[in-house]
PDB file of N, CA and C in Angstrom:
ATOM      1  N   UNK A   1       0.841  -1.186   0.000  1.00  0.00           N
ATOM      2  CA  UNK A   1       0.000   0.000   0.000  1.00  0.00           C
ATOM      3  C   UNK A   1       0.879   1.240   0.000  1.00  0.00           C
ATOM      4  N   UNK A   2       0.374   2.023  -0.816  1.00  0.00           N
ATOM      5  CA  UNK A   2       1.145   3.511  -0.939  1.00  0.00           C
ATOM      6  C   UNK A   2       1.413   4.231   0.466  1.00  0.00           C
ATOM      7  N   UNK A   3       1.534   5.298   0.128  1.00  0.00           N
ATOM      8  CA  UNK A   3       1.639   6.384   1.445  1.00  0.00           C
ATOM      9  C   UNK A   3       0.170   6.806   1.914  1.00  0.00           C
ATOM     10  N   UNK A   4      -0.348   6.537   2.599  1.00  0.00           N
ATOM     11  CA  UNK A   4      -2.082   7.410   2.892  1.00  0.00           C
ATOM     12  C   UNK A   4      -3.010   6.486   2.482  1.00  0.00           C
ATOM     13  N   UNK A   5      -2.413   5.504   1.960  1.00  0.00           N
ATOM     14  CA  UNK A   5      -3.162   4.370   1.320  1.00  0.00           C
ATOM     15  C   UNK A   5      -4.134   3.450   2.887  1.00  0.00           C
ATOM     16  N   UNK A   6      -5.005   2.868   2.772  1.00  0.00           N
ATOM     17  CA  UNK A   6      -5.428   2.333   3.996  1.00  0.00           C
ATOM     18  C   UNK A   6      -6.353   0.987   3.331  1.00  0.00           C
ATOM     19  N   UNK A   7      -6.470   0.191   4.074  1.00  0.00           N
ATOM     20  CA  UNK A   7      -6.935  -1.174   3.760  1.00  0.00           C
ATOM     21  C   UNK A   7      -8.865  -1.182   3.588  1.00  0.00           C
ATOM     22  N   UNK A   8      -9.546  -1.422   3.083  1.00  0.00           N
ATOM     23  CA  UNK A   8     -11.391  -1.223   3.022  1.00  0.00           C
ATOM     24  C   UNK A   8     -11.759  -2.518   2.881  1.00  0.00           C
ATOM     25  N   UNK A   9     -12.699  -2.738   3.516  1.00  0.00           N
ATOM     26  CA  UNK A   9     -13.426  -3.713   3.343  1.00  0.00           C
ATOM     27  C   UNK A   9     -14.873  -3.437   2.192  1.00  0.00           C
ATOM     28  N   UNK A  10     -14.470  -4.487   1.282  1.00  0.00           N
ATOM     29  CA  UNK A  10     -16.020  -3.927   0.448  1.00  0.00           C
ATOM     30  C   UNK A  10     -17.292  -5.190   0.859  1.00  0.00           C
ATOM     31  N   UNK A  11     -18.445  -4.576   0.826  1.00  0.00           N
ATOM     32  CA  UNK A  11     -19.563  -5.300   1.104  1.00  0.00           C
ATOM     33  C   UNK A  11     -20.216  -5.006  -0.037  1.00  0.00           C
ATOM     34  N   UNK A  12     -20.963  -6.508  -0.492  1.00  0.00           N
ATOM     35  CA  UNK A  12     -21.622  -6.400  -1.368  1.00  0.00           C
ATOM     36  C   UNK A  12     -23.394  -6.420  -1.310  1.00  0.00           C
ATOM     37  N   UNK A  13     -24.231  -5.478  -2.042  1.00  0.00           N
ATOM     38  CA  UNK A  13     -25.565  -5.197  -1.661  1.00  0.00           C
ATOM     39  C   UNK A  13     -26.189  -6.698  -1.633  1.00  0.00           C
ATOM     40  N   UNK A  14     -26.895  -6.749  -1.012  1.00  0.00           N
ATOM     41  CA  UNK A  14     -27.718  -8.153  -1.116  1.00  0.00           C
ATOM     42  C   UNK A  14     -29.060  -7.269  -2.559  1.00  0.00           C
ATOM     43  N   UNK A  15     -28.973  -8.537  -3.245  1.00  0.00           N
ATOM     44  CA  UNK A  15     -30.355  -8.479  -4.143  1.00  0.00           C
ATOM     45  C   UNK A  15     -31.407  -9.256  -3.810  1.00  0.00           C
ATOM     46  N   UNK A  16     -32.843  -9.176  -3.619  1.00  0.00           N
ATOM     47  CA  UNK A  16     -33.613 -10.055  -3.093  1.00  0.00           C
ATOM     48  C   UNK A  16     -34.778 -10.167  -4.423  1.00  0.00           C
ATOM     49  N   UNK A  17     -35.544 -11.289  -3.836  1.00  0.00           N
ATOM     50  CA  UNK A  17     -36.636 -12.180  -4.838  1.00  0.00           C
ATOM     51  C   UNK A  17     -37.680 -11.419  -4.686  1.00  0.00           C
ATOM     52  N   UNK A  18     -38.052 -11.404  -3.367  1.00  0.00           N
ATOM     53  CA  UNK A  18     -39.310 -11.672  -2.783  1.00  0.00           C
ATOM     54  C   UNK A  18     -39.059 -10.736  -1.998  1.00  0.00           C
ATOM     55  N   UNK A  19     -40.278  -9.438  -2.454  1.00  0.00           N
ATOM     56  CA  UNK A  19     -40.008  -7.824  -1.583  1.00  0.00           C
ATOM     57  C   UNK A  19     -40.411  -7.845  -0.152  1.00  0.00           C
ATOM     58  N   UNK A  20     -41.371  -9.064  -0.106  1.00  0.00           N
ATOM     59  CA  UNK A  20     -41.690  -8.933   1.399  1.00  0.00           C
ATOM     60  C   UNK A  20     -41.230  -8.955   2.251  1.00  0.00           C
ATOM     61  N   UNK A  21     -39.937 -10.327   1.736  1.00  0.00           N
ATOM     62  CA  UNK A  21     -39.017 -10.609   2.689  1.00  0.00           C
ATOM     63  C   UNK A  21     -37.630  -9.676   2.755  1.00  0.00           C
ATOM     64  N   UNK A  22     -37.584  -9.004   1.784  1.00  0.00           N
ATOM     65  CA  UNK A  22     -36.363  -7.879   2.100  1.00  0.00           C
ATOM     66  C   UNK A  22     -37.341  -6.903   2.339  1.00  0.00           C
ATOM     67  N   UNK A  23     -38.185  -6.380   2.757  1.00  0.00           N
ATOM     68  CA  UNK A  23     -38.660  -5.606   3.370  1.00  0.00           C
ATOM     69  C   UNK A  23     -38.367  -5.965   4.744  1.00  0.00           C
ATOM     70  N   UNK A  24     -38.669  -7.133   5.497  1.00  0.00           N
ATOM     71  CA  UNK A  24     -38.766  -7.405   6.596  1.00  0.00           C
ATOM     72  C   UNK A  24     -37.163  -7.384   7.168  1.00  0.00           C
ATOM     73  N   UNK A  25     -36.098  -7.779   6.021  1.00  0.00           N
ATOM     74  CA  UNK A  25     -35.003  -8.207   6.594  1.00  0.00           C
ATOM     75  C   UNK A  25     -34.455  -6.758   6.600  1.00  0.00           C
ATOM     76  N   UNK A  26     -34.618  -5.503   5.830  1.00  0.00           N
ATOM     77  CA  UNK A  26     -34.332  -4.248   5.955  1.00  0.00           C
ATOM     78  C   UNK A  26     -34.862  -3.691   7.173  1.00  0.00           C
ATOM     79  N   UNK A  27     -35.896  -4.007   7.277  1.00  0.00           N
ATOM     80  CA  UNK A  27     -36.905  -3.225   8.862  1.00  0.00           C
ATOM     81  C   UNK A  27     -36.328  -3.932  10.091  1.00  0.00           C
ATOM     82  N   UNK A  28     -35.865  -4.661  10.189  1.00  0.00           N
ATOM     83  CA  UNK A  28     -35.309  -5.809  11.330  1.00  0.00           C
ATOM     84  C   UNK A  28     -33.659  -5.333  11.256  1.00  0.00           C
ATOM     85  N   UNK A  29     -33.292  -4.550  10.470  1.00  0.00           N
ATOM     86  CA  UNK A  29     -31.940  -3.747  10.566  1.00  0.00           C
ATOM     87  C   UNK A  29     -31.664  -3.347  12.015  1.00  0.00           C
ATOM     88  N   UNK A  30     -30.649  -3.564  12.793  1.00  0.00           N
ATOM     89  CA  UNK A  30     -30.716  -2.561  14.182  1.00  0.00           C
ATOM     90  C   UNK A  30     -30.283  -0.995  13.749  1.00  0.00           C
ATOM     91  N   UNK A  31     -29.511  -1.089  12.318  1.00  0.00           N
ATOM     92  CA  UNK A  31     -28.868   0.046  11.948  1.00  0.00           C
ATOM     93  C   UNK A  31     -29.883   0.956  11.115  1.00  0.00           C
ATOM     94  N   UNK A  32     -30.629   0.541  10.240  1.00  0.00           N
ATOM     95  CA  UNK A  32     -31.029   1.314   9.327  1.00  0.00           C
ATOM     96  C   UNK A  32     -30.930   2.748   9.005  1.00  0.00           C
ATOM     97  N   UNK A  33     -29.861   2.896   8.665  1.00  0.00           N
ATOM     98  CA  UNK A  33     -29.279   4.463   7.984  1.00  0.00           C
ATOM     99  C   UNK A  33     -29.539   4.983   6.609  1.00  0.00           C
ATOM    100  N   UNK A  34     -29.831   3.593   5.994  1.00  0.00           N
ATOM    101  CA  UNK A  34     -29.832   4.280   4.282  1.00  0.00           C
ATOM    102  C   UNK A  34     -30.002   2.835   3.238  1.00  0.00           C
ATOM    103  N   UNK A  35     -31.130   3.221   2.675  1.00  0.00           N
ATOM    104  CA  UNK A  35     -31.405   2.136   1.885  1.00  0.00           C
ATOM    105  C   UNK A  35     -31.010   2.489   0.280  1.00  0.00           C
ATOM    106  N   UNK A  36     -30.781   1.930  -0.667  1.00  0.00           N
ATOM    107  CA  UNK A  36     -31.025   2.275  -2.116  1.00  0.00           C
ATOM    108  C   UNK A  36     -31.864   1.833  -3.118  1.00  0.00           C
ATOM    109  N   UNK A  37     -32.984   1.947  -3.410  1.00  0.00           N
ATOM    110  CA  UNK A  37     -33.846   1.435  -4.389  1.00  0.00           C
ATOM    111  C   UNK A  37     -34.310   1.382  -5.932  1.00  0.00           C
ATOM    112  N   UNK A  38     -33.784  -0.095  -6.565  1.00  0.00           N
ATOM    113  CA  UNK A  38     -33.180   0.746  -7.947  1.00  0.00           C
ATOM    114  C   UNK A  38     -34.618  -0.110  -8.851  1.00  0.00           C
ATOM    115  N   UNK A  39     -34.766   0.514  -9.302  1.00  0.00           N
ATOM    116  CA  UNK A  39     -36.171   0.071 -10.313  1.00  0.00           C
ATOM    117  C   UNK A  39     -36.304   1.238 -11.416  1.00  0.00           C
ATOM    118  N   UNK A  40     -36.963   0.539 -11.949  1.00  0.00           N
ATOM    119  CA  UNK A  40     -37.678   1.478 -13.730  1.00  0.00           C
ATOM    120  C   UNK A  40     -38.929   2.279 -13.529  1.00  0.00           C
ATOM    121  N   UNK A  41     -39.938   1.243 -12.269  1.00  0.00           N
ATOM    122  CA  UNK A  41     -40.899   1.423 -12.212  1.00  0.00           C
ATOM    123  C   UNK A  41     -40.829   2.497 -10.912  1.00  0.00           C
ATOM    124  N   UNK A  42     -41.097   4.052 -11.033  1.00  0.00           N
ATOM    125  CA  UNK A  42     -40.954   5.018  -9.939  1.00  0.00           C
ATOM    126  C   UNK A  42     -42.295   4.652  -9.361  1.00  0.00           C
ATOM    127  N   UNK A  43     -43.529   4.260  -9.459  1.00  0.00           N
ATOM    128  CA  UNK A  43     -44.277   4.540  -8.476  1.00  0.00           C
ATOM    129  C   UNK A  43     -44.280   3.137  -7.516  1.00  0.00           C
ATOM    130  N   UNK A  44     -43.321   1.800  -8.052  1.00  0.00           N
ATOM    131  CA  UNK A  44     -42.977   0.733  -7.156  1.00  0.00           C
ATOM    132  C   UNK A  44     -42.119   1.196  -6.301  1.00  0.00           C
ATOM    133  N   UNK A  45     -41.397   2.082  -6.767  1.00  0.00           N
ATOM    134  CA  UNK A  45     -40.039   2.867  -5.944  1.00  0.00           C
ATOM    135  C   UNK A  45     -40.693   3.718  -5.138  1.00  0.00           C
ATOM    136  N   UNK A  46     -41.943   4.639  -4.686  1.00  0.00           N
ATOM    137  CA  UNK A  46     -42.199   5.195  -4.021  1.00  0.00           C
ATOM    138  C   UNK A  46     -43.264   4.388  -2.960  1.00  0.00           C
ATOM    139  N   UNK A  47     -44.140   2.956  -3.678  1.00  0.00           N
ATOM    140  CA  UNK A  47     -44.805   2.283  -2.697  1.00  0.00           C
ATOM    141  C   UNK A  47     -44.067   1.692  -1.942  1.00  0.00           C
ATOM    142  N   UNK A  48     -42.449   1.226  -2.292  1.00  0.00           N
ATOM    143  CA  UNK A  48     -41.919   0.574  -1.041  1.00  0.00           C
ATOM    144  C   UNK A  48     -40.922   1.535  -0.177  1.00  0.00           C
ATOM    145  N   UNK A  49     -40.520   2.690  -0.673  1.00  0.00           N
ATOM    146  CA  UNK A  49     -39.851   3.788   0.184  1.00  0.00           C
ATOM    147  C   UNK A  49     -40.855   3.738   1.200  1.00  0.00           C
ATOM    148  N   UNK A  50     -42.351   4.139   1.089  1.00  0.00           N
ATOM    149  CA  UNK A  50     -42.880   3.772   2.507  1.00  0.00           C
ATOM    150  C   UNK A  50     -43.418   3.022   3.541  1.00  0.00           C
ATOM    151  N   UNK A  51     -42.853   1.810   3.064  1.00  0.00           N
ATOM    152  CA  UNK A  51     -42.452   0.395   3.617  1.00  0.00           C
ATOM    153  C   UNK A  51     -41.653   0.468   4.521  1.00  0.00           C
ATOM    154  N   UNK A  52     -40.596   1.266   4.406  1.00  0.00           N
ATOM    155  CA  UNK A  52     -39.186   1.106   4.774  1.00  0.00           C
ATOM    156  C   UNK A  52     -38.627   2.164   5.486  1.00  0.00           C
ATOM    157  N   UNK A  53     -38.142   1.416   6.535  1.00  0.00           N
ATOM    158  CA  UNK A  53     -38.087   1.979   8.104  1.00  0.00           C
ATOM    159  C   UNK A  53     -36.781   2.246   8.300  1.00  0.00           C
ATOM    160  N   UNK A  54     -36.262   3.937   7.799  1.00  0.00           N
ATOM    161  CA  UNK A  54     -34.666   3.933   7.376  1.00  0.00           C
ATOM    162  C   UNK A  54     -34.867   5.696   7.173  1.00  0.00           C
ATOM    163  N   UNK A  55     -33.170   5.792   7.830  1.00  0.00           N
ATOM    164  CA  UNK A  55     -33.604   7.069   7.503  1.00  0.00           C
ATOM    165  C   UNK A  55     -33.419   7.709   6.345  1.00  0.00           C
ATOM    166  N   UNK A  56     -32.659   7.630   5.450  1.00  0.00           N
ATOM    167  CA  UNK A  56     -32.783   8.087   4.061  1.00  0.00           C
ATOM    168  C   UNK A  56     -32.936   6.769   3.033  1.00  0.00           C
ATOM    169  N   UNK A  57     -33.966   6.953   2.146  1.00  0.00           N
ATOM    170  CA  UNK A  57     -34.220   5.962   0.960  1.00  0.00           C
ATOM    171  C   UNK A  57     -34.068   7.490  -0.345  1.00  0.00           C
ATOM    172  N   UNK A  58     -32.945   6.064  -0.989  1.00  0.00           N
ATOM    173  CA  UNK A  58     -32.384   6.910  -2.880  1.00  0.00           C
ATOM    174  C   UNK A  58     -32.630   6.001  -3.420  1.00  0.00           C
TER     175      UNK A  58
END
């Protein structure tokens, strides 16, 4: 590693099947800080933003 250089751990997003159940496994977060929700369909993207118990959804 360079000078200033420092070691990261990367985590990779989980993708899920079945919204119910990543709904539940997102809401059961102890952390929930920030979700990301990627779809075509914006008004699926706005019915499950208020699903979801977090403080910022993008």
């Amino acid at each position: 590693m360079g000078l200033g250089a420092r070691k990261q751990n990367i985590q990779e997003s989980p993708v899920y099947d079945d919204i119910d159940e990543a709904i539940e496994i997102i809401n059961a977060s102890e952390y929930g800080l920030s979700v990301s929700i990627s779809t075509s369909n914006t008004y699926a993207a706005f019915e499950l933003s208020d699903r979801i118990d977090s403080g910022a959804v993008h």
